[in-house]
C-alpha atoms as a PDB file:
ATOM      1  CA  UNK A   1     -34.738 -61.001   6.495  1.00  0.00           C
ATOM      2  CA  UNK A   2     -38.002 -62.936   7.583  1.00  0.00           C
ATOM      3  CA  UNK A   3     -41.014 -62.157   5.673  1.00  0.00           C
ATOM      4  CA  UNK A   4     -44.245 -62.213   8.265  1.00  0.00           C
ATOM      5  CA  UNK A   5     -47.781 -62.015   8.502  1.00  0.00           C
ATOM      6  CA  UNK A   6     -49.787 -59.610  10.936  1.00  0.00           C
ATOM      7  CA  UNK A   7     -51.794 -61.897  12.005  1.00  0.00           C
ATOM      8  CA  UNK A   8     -55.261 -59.502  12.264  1.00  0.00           C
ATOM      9  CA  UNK A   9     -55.572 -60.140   8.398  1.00  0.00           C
ATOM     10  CA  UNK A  10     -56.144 -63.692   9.092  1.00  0.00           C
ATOM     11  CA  UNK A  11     -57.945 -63.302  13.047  1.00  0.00           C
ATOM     12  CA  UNK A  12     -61.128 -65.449  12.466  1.00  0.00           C
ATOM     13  CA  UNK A  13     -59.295 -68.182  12.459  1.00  0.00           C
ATOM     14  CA  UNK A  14     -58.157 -69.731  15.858  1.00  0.00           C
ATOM     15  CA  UNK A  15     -54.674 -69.036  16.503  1.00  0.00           C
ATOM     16  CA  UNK A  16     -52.581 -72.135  15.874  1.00  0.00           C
ATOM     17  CA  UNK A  17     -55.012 -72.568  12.428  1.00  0.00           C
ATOM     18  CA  UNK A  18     -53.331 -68.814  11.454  1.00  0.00           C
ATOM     19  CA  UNK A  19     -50.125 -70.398  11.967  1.00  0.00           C
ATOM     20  CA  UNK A  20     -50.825 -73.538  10.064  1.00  0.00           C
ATOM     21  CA  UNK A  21     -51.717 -71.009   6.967  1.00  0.00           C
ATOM     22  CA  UNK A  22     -49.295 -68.977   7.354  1.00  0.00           C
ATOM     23  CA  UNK A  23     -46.584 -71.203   7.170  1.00  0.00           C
ATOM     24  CA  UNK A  24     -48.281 -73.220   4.262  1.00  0.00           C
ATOM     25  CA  UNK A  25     -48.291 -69.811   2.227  1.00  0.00           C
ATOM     26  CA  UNK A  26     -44.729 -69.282   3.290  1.00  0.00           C
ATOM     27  CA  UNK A  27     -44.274 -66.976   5.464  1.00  0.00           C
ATOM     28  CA  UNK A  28     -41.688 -66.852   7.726  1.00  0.00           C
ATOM     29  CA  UNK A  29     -43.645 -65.618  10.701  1.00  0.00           C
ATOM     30  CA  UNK A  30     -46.421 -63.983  12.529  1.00  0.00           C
ATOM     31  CA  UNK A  31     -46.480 -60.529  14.045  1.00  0.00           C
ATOM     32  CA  UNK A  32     -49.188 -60.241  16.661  1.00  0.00           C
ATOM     33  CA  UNK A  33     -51.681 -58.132  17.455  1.00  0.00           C
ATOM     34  CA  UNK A  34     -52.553 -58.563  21.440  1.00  0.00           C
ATOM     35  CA  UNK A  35     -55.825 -58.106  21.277  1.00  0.00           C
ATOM     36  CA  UNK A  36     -56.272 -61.025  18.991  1.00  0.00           C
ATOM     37  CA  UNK A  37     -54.826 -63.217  21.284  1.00  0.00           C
ATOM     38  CA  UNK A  38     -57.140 -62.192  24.713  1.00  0.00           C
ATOM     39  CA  UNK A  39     -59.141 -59.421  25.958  1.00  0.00           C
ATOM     40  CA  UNK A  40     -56.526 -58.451  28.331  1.00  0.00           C
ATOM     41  CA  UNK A  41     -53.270 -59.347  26.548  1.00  0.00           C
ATOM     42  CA  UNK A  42     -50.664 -57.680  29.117  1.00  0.00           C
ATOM     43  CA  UNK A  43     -52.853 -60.226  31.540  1.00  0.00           C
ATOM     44  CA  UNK A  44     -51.936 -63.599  29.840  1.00  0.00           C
ATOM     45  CA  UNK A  45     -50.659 -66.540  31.681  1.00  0.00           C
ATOM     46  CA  UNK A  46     -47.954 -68.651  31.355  1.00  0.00           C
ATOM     47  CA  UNK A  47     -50.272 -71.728  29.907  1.00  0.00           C
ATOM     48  CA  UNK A  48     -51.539 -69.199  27.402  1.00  0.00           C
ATOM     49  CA  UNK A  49     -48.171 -67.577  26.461  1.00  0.00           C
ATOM     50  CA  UNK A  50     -46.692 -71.510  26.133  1.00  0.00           C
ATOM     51  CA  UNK A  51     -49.607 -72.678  23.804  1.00  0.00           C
ATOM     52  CA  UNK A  52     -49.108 -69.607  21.722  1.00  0.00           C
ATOM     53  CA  UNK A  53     -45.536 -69.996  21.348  1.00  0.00           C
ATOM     54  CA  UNK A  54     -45.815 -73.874  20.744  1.00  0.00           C
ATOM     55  CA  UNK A  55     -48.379 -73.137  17.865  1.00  0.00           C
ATOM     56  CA  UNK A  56     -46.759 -71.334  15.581  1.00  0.00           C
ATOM     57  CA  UNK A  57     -43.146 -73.774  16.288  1.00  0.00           C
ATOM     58  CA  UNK A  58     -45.688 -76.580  15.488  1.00  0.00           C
ATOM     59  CA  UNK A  59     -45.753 -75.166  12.471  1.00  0.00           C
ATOM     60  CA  UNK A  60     -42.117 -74.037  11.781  1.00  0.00           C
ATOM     61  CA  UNK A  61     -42.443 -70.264  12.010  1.00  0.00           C
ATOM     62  CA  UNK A  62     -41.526 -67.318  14.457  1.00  0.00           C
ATOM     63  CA  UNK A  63     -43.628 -65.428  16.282  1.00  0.00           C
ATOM     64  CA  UNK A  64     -41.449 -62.147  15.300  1.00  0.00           C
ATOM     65  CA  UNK A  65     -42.991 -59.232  17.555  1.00  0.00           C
ATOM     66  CA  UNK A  66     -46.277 -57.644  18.220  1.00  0.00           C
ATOM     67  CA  UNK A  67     -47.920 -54.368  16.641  1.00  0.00           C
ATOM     68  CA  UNK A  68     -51.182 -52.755  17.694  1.00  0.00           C
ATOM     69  CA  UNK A  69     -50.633 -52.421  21.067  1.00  0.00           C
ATOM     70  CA  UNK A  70     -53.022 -50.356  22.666  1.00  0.00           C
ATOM     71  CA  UNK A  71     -56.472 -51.663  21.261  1.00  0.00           C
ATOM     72  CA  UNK A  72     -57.654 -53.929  24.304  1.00  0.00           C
ATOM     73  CA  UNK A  73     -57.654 -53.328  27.373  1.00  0.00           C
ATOM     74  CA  UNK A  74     -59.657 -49.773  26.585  1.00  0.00           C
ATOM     75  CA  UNK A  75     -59.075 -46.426  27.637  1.00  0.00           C
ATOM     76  CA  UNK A  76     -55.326 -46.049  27.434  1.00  0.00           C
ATOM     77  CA  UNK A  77     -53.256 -43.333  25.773  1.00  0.00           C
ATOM     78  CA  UNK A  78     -49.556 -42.086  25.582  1.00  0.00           C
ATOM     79  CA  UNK A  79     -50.936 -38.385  24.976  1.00  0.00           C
ATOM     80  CA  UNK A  80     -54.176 -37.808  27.915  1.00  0.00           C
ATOM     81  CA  UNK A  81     -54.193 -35.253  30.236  1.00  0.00           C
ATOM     82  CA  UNK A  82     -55.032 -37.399  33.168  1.00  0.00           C
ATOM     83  CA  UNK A  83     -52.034 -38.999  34.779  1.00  0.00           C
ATOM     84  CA  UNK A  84     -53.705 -42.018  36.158  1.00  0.00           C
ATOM     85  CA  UNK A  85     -54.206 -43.280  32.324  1.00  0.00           C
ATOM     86  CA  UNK A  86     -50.502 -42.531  31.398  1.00  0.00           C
ATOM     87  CA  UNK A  87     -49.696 -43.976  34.305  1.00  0.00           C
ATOM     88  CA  UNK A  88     -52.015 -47.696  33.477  1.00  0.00           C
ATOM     89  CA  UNK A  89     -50.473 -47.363  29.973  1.00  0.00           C
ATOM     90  CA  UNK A  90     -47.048 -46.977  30.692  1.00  0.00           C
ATOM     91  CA  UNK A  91     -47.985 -50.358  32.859  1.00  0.00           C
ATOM     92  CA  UNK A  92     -49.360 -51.933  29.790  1.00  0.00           C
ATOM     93  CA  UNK A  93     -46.669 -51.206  27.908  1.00  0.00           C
ATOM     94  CA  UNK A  94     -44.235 -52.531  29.831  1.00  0.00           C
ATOM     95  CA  UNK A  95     -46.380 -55.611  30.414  1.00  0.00           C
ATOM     96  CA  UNK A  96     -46.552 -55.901  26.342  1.00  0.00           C
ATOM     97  CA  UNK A  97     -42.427 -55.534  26.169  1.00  0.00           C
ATOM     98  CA  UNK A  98     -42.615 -59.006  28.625  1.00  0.00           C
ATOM     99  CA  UNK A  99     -45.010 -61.126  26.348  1.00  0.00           C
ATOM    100  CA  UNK A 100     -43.144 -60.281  23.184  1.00  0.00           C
ATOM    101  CA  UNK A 101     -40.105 -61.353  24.838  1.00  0.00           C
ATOM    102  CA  UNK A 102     -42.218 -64.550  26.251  1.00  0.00           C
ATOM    103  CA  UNK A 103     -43.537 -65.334  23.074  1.00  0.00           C
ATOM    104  CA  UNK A 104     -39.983 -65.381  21.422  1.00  0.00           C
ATOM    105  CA  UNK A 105     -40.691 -61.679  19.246  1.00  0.00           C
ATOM    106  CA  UNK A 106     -37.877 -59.063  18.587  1.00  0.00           C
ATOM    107  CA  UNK A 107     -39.385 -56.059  18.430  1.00  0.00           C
ATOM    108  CA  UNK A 108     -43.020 -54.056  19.047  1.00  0.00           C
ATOM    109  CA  UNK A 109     -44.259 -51.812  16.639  1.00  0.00           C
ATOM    110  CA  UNK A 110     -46.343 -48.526  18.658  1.00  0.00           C
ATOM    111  CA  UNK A 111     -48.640 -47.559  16.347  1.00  0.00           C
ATOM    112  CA  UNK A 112     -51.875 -47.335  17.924  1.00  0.00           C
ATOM    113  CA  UNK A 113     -53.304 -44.370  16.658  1.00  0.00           C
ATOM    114  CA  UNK A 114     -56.583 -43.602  18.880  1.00  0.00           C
ATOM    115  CA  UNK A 115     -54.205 -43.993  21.555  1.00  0.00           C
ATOM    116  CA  UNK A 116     -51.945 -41.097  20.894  1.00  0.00           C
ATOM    117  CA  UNK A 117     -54.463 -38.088  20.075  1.00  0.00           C
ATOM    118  CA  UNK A 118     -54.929 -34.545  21.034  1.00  0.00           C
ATOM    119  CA  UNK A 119     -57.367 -33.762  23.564  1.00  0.00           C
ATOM    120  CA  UNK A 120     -59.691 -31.018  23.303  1.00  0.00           C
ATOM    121  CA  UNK A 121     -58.622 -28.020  24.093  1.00  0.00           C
ATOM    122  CA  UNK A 122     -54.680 -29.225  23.893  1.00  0.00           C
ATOM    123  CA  UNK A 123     -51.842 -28.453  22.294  1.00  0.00           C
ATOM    124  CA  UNK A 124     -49.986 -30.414  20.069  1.00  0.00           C
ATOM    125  CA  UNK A 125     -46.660 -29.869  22.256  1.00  0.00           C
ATOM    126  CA  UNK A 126     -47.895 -30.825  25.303  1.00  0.00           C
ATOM    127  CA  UNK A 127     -49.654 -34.022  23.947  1.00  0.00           C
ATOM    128  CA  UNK A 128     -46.193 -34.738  22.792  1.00  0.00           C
ATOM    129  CA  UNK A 129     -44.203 -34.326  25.418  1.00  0.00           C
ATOM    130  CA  UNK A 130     -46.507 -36.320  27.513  1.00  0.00           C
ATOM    131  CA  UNK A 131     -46.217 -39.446  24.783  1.00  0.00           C
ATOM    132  CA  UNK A 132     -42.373 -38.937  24.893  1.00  0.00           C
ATOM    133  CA  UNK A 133     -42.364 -39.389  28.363  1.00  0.00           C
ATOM    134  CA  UNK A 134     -44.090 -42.387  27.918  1.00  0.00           C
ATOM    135  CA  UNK A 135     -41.690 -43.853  25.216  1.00  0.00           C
ATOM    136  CA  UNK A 136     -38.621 -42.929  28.214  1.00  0.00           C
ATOM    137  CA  UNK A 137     -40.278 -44.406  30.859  1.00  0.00           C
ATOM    138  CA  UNK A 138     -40.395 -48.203  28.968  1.00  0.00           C
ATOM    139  CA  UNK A 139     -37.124 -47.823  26.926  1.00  0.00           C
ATOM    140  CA  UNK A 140     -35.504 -49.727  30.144  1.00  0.00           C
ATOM    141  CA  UNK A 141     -38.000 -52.496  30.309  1.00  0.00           C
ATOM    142  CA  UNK A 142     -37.200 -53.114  26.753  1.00  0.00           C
ATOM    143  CA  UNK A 143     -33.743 -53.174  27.496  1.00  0.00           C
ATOM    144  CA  UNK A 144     -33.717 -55.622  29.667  1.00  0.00           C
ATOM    145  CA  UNK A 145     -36.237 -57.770  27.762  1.00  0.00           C
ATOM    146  CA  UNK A 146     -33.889 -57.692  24.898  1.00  0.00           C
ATOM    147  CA  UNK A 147     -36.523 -56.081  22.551  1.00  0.00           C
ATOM    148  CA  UNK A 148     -36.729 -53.988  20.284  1.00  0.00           C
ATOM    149  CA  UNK A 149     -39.291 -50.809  20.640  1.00  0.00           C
ATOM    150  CA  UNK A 150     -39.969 -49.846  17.481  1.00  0.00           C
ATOM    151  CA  UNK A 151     -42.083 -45.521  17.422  1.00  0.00           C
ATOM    152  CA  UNK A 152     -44.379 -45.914  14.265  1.00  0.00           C
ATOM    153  CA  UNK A 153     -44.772 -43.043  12.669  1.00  0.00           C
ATOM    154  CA  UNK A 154     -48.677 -42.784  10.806  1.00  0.00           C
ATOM    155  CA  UNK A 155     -50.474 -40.880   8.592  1.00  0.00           C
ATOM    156  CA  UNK A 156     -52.113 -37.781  10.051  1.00  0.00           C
ATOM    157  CA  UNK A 157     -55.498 -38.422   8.857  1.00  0.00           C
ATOM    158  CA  UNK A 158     -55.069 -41.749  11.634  1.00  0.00           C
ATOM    159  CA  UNK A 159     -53.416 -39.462  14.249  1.00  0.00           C
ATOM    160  CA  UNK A 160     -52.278 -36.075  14.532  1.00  0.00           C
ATOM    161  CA  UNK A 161     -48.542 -36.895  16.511  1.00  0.00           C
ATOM    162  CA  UNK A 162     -45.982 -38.608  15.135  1.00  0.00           C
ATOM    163  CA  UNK A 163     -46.470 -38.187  11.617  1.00  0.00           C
ATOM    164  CA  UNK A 164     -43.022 -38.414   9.576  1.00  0.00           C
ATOM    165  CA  UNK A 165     -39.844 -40.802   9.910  1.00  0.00           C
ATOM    166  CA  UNK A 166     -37.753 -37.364  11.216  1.00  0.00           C
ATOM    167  CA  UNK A 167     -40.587 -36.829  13.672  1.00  0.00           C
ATOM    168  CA  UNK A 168     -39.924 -40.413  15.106  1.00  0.00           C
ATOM    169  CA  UNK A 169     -36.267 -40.169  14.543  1.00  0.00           C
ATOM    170  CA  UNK A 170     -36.180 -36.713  16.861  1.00  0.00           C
ATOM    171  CA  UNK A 171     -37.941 -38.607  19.824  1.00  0.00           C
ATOM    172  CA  UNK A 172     -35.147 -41.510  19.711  1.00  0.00           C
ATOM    173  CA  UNK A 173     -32.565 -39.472  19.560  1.00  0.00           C
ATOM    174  CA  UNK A 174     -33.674 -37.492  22.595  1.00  0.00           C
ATOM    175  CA  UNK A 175     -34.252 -40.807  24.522  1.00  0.00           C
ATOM    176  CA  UNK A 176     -31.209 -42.177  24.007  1.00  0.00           C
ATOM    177  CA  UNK A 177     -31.666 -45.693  24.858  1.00  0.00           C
ATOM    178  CA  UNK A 178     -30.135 -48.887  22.703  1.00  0.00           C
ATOM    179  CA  UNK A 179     -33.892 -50.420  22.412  1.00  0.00           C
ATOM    180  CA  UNK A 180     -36.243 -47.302  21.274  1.00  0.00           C
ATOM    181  CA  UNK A 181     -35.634 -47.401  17.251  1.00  0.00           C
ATOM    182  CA  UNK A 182     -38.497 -46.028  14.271  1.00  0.00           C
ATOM    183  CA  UNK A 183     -39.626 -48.508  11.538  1.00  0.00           C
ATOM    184  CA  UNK A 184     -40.980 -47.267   8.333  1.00  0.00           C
ATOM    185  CA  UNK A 185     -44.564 -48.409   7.117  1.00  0.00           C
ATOM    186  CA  UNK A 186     -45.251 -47.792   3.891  1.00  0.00           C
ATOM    187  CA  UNK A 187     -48.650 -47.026   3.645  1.00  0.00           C
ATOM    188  CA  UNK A 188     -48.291 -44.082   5.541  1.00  0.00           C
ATOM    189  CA  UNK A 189     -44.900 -43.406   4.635  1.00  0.00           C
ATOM    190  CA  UNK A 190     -46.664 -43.241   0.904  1.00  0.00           C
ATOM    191  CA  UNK A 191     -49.014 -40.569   2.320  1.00  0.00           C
ATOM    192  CA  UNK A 192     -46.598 -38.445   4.663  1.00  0.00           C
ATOM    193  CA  UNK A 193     -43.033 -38.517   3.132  1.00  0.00           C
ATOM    194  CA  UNK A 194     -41.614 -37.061  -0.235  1.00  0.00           C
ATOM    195  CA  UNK A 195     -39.572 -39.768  -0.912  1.00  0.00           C
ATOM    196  CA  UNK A 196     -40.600 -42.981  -2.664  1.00  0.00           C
ATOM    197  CA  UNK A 197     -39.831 -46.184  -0.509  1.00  0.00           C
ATOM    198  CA  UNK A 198     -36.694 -47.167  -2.106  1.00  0.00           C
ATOM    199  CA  UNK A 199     -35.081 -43.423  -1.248  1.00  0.00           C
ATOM    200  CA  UNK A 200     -36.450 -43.732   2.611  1.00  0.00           C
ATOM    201  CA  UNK A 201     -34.806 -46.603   3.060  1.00  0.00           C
ATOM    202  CA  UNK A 202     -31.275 -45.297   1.306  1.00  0.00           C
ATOM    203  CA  UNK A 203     -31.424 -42.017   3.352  1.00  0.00           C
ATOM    204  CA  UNK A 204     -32.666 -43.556   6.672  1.00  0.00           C
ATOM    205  CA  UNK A 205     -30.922 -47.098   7.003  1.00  0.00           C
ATOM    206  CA  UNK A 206     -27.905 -45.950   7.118  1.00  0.00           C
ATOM    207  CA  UNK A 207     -28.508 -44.266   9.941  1.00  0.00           C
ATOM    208  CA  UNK A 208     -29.429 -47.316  12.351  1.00  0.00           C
ATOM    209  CA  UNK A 209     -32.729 -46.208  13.293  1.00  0.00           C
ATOM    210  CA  UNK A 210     -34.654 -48.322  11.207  1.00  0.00           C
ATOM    211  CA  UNK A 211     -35.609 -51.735  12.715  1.00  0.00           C
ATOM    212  CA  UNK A 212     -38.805 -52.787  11.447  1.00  0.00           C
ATOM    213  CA  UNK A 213     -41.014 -52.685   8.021  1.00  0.00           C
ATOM    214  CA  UNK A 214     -44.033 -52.865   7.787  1.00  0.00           C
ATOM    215  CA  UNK A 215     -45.112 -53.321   3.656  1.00  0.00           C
ATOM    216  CA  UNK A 216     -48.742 -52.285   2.647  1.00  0.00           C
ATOM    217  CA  UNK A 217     -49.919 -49.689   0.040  1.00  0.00           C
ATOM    218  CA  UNK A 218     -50.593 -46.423   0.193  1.00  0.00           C
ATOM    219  CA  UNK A 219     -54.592 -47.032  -0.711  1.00  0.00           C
ATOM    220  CA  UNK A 220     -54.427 -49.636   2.092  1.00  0.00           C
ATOM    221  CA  UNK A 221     -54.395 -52.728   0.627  1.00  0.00           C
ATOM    222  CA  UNK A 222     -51.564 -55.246   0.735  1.00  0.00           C
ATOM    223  CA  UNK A 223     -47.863 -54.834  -1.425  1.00  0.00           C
ATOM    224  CA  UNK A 224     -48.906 -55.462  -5.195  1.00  0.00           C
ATOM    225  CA  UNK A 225     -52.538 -53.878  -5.045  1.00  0.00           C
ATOM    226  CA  UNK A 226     -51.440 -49.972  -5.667  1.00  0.00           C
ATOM    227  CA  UNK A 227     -49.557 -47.747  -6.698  1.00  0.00           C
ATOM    228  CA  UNK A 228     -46.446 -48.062  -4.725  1.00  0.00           C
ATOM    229  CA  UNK A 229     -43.369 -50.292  -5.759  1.00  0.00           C
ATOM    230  CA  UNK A 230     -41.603 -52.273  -3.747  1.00  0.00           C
ATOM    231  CA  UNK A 231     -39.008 -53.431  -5.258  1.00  0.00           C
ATOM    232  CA  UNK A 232     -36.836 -50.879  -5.023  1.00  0.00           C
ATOM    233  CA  UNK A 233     -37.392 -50.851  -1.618  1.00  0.00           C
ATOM    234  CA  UNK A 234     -36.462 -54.797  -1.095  1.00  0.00           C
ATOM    235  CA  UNK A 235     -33.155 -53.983  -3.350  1.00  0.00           C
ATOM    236  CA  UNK A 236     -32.031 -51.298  -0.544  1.00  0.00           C
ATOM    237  CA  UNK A 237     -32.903 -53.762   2.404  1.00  0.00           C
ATOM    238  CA  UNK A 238     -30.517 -56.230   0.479  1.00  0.00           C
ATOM    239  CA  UNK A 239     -27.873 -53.414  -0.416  1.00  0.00           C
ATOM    240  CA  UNK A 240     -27.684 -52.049   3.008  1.00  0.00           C
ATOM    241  CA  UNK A 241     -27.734 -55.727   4.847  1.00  0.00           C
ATOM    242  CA  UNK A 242     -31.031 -55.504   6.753  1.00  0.00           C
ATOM    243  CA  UNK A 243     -31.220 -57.898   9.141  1.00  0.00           C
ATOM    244  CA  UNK A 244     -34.921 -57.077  10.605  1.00  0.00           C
ATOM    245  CA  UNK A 245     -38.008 -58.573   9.539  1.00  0.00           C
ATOM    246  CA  UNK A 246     -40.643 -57.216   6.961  1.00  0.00           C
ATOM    247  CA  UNK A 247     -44.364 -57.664   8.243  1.00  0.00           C
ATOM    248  CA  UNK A 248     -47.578 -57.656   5.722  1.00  0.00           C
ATOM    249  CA  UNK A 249     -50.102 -55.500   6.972  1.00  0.00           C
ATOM    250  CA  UNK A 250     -52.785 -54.769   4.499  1.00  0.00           C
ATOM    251  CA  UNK A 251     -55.750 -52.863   5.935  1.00  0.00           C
ATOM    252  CA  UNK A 252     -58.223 -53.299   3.102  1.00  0.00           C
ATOM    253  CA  UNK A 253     -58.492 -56.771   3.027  1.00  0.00           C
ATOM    254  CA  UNK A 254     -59.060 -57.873  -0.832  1.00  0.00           C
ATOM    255  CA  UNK A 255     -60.592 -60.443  -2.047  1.00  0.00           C
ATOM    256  CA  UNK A 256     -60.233 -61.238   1.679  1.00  0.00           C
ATOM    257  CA  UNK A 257     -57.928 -61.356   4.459  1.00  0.00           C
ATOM    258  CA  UNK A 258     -56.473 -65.191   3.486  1.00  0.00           C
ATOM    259  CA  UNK A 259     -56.704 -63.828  -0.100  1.00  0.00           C
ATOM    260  CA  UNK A 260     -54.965 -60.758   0.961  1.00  0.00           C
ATOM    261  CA  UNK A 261     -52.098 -63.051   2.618  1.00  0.00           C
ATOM    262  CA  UNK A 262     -51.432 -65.125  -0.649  1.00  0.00           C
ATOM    263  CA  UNK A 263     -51.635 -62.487  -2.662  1.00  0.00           C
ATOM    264  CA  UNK A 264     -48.916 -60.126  -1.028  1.00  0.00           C
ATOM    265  CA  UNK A 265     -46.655 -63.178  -0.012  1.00  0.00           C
ATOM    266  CA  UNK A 266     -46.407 -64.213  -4.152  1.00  0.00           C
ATOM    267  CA  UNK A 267     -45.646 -60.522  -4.698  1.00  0.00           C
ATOM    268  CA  UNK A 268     -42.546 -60.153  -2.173  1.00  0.00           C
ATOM    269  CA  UNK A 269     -41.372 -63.855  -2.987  1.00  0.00           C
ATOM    270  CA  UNK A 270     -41.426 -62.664  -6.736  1.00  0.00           C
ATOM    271  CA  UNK A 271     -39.417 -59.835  -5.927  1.00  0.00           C
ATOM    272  CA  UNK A 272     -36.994 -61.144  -3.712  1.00  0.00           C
ATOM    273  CA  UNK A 273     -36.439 -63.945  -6.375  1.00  0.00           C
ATOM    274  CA  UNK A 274     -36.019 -61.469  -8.973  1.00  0.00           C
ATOM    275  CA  UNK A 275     -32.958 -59.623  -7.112  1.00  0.00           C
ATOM    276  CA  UNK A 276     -31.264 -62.836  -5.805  1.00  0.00           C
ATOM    277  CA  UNK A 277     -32.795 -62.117  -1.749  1.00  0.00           C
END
């Protein structure tokens, strides 16, 4: 289990100096946001995707996926009405699944929440459908990349579709494919589900469709600055063998975003000392 950073928290900094803190606060990784890295991310060149990839093994850690998708280039969405944007997102997408793989990642988290809303006028079915389709219509490219593509399910006050781990669950198990899993982050997970962390991940791990975490507060802040605990949750990971990695991903960044980093890496370290992980 590899403990990461997403690297947003820590985006004023040029990319190989996020990797030099990273690894000197001990993480075991980065998890990318695209945008950070160019403009037009599903664009990037070899050069660029080499010099990414040689940064952070410079500095002895993984690049382990990417997560917030959809933010650059603008104007895409899983859930429009007009075809020719599904259509340029779908290609985006599959672009995306290629630079994880290029950049050595296992998995991509789609969260993107501004990307996946209900148009005016719209139901919440057929916005739906139209973002499964999407999900089918990369599952192969993933498959053959050898990634992971990991349906985040959010709060609703940060999208209306896709709300709950079953929600997720349902649109995996209608795709079918080996390389479409869920991943549970917490934050929302603390908002939308009944269950306190540690339960989630006994009821849902279990069932295999679990393949990424993502650990942040409910309030938004980073592990260790709420309400939530996490230790029971790192105690199930451990019981039921998980294999995946565990990404920070504060939103609130406090004192700041490096402070935010040190802060939730001590936390998890702590724990995982404390029950032998």
């Amino acid at each position: 289990m590899r403990i990461a950073l997403c690297n947003e928290v820590i985006a004023p900094m040029p990319f190989p100096r996020q990797c030099e803190y990273a690894a000197k606060l001990g993480y075991d990784g980065l998890e990318i946001a695209p945008y950070t890295l160019s403009e037009d991310p599903h664009r990037m060149g070899a050069a660029q995707i080499a010099a990414a990839r040689s940064a952070a093994q410079d500095c002895g850690i993984a690049v382990t996926g990417l997560h917030w998708l959809l933010v650059k280039p603008g104007g895409l969405s899983i859930s429009s009405k007009d075809e020719a944007v599904r259509k340029k997102t779908v290609e985006v997408m599959r672009r995306l699944i290629d630079l994880c793989a290029d950049l050595g990642g296992r998995y991509l988290v789609h969260g993107s929440p501004q990307q996946r809303r209900i148009e005016a006028g719209e139901t919440r079915a057929a916005a739906l459908a139209r973002a499964k389709e999407c999900f089918a219509a990369v599952a192969g490219r993933a498959e053959q990349a050898g990634v992971l593509y990991c349906i985040e399910p959010l709060s609703s006050e940060q999208t209306p579709l896709i709300n709950t781990l079953e929600e997720a669950a349902q649109i995996v198990a209608e795709i079918g494919s080996p390389a479409l899993k869920t991943m549970l982050d917490c934050s929302s997970a603390g908002r939308m589900e009944k269950e306190p962390l540690g339960a989630l991940a006994e009821r849902w791990l279990p069932k295999g469709l679990i393949a990424h975490v993502q650990v942040n507060d409910r309030n938004r802040r980073g592990p260790g600055q709420g309400e939530q605990r996490f230790a029971p949750l790192f105690a199930a990971l451990k019981r039921h063998g998980y294999a995946g990695d565990v990404a920070v991903e504060p939103f609130d960044y406090v004192p700041d975003g490096p402070g935010a980093a040190a802060r939730a890496i001590g936390y998890i370290r702590g724990i995982l000392e404390a029950i032998g992980g």
